[in-house]
PDB file of N, CA and C in Angstrom:
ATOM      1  N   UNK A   1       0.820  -1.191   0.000  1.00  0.00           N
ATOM      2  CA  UNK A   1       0.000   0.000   0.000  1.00  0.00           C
ATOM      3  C   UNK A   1       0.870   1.264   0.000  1.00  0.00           C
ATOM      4  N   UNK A   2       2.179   1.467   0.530  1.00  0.00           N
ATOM      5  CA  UNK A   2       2.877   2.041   0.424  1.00  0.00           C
ATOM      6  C   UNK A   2       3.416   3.029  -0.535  1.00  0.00           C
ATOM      7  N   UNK A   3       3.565   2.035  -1.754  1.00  0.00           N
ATOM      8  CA  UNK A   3       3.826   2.063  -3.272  1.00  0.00           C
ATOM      9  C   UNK A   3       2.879   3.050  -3.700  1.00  0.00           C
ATOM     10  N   UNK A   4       1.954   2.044  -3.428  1.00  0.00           N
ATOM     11  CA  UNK A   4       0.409   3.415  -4.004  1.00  0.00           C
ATOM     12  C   UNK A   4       0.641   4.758  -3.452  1.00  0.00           C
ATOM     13  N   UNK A   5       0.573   4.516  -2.471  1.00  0.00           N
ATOM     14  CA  UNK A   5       0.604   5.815  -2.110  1.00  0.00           C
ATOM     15  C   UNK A   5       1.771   6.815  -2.688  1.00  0.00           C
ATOM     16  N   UNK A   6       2.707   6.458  -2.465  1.00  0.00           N
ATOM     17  CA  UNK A   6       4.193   6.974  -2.982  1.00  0.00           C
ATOM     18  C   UNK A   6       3.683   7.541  -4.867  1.00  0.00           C
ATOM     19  N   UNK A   7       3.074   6.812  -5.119  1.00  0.00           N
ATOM     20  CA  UNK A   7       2.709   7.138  -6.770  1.00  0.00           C
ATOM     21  C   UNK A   7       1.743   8.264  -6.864  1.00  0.00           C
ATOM     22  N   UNK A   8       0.487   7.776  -5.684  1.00  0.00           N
ATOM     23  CA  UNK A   8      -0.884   9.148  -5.421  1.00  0.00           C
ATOM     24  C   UNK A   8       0.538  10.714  -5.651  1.00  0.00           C
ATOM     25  N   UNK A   9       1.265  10.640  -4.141  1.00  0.00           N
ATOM     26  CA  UNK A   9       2.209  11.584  -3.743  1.00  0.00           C
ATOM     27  C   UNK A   9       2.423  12.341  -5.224  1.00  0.00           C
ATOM     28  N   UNK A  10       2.975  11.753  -5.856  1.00  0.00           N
ATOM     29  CA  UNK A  10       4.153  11.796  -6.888  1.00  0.00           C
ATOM     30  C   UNK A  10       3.199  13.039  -8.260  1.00  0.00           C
ATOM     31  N   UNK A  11       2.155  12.441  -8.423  1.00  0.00           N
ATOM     32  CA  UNK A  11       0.951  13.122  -8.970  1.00  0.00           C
ATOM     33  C   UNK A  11       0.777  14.628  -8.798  1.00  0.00           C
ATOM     34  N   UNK A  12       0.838  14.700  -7.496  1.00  0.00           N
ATOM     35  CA  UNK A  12       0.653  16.163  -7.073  1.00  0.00           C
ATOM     36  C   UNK A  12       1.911  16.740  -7.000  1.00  0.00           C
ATOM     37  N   UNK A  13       2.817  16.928  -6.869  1.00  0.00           N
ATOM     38  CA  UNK A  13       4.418  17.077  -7.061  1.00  0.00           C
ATOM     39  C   UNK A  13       4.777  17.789  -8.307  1.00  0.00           C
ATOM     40  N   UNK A  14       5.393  18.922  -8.091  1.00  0.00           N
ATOM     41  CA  UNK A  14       6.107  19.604 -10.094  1.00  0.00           C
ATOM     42  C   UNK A  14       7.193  18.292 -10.300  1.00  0.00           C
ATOM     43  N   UNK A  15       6.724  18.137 -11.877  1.00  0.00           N
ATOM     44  CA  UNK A  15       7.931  17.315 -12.535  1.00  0.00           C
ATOM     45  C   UNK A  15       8.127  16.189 -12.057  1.00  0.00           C
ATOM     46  N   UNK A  16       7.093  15.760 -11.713  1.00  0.00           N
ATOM     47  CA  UNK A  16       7.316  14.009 -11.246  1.00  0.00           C
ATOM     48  C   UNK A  16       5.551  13.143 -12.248  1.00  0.00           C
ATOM     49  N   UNK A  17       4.984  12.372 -11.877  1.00  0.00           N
ATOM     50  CA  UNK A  17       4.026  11.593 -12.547  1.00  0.00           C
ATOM     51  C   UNK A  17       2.802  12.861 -12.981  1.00  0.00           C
ATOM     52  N   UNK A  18       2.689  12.425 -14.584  1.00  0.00           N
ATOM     53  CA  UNK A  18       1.672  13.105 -14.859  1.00  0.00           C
ATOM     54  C   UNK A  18       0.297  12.333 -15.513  1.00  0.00           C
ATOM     55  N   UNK A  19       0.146  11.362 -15.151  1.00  0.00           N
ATOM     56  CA  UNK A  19      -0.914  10.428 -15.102  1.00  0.00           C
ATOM     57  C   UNK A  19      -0.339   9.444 -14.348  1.00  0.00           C
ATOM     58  N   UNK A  20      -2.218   8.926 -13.860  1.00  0.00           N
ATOM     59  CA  UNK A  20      -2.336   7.630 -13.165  1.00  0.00           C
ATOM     60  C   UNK A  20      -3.638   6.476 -13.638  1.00  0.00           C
ATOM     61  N   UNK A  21      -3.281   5.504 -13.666  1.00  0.00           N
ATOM     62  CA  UNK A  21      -4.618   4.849 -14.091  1.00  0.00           C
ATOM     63  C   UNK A  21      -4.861   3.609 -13.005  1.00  0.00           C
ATOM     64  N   UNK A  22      -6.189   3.648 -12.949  1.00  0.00           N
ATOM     65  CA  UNK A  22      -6.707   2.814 -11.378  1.00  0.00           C
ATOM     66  C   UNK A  22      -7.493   1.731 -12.520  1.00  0.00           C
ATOM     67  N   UNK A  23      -7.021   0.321 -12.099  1.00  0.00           N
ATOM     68  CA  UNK A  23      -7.708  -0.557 -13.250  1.00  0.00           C
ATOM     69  C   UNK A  23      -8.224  -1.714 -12.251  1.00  0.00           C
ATOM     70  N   UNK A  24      -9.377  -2.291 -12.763  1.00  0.00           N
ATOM     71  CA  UNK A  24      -9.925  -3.718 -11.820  1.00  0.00           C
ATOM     72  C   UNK A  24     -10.182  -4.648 -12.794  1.00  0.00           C
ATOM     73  N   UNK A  25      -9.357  -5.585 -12.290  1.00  0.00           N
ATOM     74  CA  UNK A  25      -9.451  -6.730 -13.711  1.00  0.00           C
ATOM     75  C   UNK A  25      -9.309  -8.351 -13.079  1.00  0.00           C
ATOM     76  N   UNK A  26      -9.622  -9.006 -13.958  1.00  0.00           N
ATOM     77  CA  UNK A  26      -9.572 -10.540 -13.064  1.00  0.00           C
ATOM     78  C   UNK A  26      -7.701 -10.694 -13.441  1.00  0.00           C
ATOM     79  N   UNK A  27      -7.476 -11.457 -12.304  1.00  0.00           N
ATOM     80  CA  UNK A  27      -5.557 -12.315 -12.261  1.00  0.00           C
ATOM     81  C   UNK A  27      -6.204 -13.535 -11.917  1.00  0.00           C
ATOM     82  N   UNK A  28      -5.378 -13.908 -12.366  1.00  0.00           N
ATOM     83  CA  UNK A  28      -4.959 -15.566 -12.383  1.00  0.00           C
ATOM     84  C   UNK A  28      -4.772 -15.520 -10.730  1.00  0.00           C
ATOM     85  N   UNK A  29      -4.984 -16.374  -9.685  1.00  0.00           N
ATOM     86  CA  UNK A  29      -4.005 -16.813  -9.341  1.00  0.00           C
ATOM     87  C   UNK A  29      -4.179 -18.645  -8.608  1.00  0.00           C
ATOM     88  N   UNK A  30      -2.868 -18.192  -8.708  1.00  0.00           N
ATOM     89  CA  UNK A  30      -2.708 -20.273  -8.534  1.00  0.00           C
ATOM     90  C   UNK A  30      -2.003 -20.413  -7.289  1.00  0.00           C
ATOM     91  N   UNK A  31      -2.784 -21.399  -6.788  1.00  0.00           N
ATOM     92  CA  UNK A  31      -2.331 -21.807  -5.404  1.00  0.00           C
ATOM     93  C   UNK A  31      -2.305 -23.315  -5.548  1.00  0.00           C
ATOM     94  N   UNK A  32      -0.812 -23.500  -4.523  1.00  0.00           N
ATOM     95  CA  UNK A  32      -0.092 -25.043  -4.656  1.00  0.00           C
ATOM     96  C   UNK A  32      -0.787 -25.668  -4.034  1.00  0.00           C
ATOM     97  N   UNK A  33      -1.210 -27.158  -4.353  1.00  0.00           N
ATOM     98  CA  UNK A  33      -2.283 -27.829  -2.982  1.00  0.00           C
ATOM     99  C   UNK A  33      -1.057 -28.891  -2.408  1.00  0.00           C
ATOM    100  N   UNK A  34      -1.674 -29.320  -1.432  1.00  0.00           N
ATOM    101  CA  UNK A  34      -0.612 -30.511  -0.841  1.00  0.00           C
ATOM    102  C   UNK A  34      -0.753 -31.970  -1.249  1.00  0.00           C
ATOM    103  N   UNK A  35       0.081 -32.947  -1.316  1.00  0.00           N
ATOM    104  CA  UNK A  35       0.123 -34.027  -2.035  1.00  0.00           C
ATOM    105  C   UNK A  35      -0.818 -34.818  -1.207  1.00  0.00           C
ATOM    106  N   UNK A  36      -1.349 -35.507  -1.985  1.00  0.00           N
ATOM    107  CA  UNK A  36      -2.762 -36.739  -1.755  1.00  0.00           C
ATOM    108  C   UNK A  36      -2.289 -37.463  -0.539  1.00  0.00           C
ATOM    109  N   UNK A  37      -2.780 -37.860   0.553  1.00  0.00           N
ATOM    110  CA  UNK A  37      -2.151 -38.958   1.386  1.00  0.00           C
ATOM    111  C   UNK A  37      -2.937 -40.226   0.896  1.00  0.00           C
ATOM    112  N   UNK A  38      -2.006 -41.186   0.872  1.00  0.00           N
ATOM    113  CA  UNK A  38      -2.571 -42.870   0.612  1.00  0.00           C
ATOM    114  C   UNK A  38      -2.263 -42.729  -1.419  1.00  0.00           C
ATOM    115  N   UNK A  39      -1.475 -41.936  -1.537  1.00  0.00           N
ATOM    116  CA  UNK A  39      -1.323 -42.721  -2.876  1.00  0.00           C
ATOM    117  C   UNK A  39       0.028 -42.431  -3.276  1.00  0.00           C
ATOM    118  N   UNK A  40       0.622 -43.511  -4.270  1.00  0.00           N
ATOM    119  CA  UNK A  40       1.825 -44.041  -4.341  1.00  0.00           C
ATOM    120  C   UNK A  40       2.977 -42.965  -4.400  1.00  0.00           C
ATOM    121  N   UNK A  41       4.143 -42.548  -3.653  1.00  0.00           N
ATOM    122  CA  UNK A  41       4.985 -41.802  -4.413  1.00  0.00           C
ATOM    123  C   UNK A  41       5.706 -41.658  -5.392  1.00  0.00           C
ATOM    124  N   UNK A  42       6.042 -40.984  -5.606  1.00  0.00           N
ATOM    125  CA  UNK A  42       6.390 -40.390  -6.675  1.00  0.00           C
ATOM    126  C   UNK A  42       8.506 -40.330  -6.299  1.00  0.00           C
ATOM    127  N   UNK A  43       8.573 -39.993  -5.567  1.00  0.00           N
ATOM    128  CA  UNK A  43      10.027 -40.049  -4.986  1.00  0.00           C
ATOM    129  C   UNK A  43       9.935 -40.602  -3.060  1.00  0.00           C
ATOM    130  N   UNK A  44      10.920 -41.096  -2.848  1.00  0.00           N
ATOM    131  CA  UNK A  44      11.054 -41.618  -1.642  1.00  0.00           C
ATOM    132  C   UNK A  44      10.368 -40.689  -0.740  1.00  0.00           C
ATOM    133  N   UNK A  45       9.268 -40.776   0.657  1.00  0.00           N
ATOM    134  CA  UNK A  45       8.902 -39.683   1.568  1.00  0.00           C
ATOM    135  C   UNK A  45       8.071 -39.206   1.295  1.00  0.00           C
ATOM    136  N   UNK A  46       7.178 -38.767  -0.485  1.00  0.00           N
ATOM    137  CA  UNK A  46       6.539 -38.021  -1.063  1.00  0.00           C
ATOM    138  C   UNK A  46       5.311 -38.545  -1.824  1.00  0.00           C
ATOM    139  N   UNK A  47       4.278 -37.969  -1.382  1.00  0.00           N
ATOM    140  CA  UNK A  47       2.791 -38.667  -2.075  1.00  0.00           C
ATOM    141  C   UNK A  47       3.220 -37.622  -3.210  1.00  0.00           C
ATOM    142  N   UNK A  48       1.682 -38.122  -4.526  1.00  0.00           N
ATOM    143  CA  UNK A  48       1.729 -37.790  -5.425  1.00  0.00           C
ATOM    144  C   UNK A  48       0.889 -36.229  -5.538  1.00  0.00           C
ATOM    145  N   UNK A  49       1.985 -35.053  -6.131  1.00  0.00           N
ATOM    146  CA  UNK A  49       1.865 -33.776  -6.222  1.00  0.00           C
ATOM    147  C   UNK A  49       0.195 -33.197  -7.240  1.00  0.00           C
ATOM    148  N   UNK A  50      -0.761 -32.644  -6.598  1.00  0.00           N
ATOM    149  CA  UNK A  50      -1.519 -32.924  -7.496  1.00  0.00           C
ATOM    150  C   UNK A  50      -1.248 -31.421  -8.274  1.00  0.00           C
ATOM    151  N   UNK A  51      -1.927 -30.953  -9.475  1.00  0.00           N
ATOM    152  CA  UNK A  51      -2.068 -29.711 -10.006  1.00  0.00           C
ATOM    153  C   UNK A  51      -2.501 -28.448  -9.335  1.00  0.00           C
ATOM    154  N   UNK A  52      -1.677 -27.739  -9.541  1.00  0.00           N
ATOM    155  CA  UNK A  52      -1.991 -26.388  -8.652  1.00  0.00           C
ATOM    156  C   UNK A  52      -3.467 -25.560  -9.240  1.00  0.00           C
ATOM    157  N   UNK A  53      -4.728 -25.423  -8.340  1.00  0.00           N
ATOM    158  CA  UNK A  53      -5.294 -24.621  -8.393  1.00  0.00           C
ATOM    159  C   UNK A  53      -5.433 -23.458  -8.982  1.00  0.00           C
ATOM    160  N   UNK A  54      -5.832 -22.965 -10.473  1.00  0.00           N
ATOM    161  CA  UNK A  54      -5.789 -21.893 -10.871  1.00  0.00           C
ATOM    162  C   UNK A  54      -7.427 -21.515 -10.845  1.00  0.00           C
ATOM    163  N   UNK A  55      -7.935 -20.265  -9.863  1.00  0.00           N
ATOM    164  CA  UNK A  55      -8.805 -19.658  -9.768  1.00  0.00           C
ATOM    165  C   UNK A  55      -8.847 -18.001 -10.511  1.00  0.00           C
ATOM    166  N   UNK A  56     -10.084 -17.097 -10.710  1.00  0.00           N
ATOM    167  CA  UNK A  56      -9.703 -15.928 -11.583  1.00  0.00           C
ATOM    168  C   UNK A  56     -10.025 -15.185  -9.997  1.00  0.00           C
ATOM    169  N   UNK A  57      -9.696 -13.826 -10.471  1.00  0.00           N
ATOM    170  CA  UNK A  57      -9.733 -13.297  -9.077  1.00  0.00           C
ATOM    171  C   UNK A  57     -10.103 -11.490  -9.390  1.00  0.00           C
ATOM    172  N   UNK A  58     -10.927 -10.733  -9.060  1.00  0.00           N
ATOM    173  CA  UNK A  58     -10.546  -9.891  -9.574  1.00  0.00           C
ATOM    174  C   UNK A  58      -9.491  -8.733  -8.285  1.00  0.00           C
ATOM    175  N   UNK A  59      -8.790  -7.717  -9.445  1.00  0.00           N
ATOM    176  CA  UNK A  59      -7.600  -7.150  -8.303  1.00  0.00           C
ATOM    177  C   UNK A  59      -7.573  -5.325  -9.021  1.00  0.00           C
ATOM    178  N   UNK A  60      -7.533  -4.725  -7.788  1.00  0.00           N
ATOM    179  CA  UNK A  60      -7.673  -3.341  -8.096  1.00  0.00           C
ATOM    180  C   UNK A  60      -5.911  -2.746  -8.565  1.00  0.00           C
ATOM    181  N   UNK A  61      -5.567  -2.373  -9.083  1.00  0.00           N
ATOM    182  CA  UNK A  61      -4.337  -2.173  -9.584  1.00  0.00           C
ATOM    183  C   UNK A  61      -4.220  -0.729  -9.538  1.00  0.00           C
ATOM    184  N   UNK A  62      -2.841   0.333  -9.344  1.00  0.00           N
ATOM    185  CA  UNK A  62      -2.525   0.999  -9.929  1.00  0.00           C
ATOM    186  C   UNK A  62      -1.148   1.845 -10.438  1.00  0.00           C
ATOM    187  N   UNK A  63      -1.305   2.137 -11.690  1.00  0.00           N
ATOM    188  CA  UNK A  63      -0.106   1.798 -12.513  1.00  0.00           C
ATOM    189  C   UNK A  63       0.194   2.968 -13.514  1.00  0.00           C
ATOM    190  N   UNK A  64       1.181   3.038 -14.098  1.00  0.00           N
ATOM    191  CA  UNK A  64       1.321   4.273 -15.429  1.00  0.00           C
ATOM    192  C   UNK A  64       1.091   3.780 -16.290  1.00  0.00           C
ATOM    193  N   UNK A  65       0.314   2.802 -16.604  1.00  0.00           N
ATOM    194  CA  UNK A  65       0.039   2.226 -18.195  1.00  0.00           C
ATOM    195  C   UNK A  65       1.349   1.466 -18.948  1.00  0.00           C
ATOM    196  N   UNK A  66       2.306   1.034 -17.802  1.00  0.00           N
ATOM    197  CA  UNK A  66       3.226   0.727 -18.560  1.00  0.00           C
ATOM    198  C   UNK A  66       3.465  -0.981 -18.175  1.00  0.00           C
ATOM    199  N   UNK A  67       3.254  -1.078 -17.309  1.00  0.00           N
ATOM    200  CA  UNK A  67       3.665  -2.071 -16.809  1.00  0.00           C
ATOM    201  C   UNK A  67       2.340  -3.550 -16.616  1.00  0.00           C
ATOM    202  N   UNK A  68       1.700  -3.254 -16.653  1.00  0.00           N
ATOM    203  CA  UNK A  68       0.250  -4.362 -16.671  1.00  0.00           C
ATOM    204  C   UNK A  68      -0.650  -4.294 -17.781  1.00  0.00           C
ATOM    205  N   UNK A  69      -0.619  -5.046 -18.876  1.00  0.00           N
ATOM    206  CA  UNK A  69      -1.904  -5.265 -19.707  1.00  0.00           C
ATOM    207  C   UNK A  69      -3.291  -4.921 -19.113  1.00  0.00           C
ATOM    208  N   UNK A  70      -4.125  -4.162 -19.937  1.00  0.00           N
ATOM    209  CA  UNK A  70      -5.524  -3.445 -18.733  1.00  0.00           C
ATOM    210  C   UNK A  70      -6.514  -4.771 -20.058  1.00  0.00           C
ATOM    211  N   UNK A  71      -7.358  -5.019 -19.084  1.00  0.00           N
ATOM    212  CA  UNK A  71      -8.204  -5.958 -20.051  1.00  0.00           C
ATOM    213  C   UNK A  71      -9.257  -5.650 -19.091  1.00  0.00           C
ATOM    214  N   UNK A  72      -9.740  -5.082 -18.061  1.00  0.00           N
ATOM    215  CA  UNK A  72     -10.914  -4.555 -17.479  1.00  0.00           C
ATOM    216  C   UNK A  72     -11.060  -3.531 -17.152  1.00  0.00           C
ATOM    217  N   UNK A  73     -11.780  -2.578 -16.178  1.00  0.00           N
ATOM    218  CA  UNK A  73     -12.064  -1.164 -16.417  1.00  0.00           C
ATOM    219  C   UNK A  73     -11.045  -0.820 -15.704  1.00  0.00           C
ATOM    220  N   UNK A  74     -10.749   0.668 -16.558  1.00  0.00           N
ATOM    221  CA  UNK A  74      -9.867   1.588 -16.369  1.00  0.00           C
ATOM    222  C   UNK A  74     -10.018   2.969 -15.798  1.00  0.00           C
ATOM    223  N   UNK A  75      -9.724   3.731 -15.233  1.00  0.00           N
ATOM    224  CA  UNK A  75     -10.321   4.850 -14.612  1.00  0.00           C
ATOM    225  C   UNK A  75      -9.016   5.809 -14.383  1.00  0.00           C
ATOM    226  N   UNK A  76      -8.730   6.544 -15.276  1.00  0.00           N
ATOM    227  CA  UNK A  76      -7.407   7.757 -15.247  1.00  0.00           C
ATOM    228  C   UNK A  76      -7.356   8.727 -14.789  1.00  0.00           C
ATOM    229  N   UNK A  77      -6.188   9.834 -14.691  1.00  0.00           N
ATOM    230  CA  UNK A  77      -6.033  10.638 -14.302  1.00  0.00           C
ATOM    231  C   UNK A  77      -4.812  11.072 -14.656  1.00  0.00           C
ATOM    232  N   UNK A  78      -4.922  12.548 -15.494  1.00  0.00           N
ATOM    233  CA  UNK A  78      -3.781  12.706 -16.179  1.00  0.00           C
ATOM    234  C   UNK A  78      -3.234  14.694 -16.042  1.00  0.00           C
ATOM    235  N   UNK A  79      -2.255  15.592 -15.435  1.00  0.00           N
ATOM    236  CA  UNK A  79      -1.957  16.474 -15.438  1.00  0.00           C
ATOM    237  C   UNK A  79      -1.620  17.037 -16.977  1.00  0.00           C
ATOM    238  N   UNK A  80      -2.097  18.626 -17.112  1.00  0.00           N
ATOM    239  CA  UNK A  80      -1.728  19.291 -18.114  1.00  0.00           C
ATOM    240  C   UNK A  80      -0.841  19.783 -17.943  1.00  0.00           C
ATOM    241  N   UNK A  81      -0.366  19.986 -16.919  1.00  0.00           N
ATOM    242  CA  UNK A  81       0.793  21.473 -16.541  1.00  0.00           C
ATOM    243  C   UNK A  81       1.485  20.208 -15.302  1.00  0.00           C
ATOM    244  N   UNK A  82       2.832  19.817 -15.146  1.00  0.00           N
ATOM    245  CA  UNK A  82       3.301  19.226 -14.243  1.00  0.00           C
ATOM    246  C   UNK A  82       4.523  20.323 -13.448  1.00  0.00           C
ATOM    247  N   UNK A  83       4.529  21.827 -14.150  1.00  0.00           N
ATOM    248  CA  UNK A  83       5.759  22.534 -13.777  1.00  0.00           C
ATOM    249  C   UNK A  83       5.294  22.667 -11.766  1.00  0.00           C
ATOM    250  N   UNK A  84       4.278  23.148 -11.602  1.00  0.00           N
ATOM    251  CA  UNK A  84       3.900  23.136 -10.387  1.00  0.00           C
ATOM    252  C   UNK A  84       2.990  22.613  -9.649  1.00  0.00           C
ATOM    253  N   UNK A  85       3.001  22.362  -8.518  1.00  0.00           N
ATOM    254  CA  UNK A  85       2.600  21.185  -7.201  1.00  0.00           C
ATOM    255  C   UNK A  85       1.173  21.901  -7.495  1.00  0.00           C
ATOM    256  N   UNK A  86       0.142  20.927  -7.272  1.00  0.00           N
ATOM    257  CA  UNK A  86      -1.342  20.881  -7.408  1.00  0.00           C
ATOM    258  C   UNK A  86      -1.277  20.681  -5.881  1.00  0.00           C
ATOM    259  N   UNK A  87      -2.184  22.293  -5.777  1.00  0.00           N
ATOM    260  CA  UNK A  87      -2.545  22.425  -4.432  1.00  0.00           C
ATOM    261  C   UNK A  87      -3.525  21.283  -3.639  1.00  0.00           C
ATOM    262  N   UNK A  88      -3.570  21.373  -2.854  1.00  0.00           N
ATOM    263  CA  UNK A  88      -4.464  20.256  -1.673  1.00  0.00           C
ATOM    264  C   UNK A  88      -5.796  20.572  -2.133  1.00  0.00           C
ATOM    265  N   UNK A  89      -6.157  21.663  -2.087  1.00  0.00           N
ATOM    266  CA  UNK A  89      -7.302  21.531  -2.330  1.00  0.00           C
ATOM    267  C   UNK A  89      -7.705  22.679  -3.695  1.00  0.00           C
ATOM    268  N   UNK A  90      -8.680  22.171  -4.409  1.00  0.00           N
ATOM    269  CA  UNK A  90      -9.013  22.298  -5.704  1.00  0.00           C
ATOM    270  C   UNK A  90      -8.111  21.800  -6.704  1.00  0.00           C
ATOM    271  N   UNK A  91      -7.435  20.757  -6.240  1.00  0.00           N
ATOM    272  CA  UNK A  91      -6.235  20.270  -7.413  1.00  0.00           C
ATOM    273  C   UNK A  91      -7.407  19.626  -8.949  1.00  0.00           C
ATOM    274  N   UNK A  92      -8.332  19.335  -8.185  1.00  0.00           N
ATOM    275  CA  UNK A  92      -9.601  19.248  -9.471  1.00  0.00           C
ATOM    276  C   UNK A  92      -9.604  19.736 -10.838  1.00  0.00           C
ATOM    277  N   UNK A  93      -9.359  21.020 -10.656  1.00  0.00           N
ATOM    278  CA  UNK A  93      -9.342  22.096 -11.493  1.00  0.00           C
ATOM    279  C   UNK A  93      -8.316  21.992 -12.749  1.00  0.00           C
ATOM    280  N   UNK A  94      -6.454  21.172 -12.112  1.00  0.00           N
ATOM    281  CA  UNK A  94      -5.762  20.501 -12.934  1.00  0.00           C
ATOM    282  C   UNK A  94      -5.407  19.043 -13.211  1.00  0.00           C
ATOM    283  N   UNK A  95      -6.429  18.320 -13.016  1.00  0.00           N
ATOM    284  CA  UNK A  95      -6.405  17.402 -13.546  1.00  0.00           C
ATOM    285  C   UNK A  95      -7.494  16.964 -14.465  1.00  0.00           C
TER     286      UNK A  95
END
């Protein structure tokens, strides 16, 4: 969460990020299961390994468009003028 934040920061800042994009999309992810008990091993000590679990998941992301393929919704935010810090409040106005 850190990260994020460090990137939000960076936004409002002269001469640092001048867009951000907030994306929610399904990931993969795969989780290892544990080997079967009562069936034959496979190596000495070791039941047989079954296939890892791949479930879809969805995950809120955010990124400069550079680094993650967006294949679900996207929601941006992009500066015209990055020479000076977007005040706290009404930063609205430049973005």
């Amino acid at each position: 969460m850190v990260f994020q934040l460090d990137d939000i920061n960076q936004l409002f800042l002269p001469h640092m990020r001048n867009k951000l994009l907030w994306y929610y999309q399904d990931v993969e992810e795969v989780v290892e299961r544990a080997p079967v008990e009562g069936t034959k091993p496979r190596q000495q000590g070791q039941g047989r390994q079954p296939p890892p679990q791949v479930t879809m998941k969805r995950k809120l992301f955010l990124s400069d468009g550079w680094d993650v393929k967006f294949t679900g919704v996207c929601i941006y935010m992009f500066r015209i003028n990055v020479s000076k810090q977007l005040p706290e409040e009404g930063f609205h106005k430049d973005l």
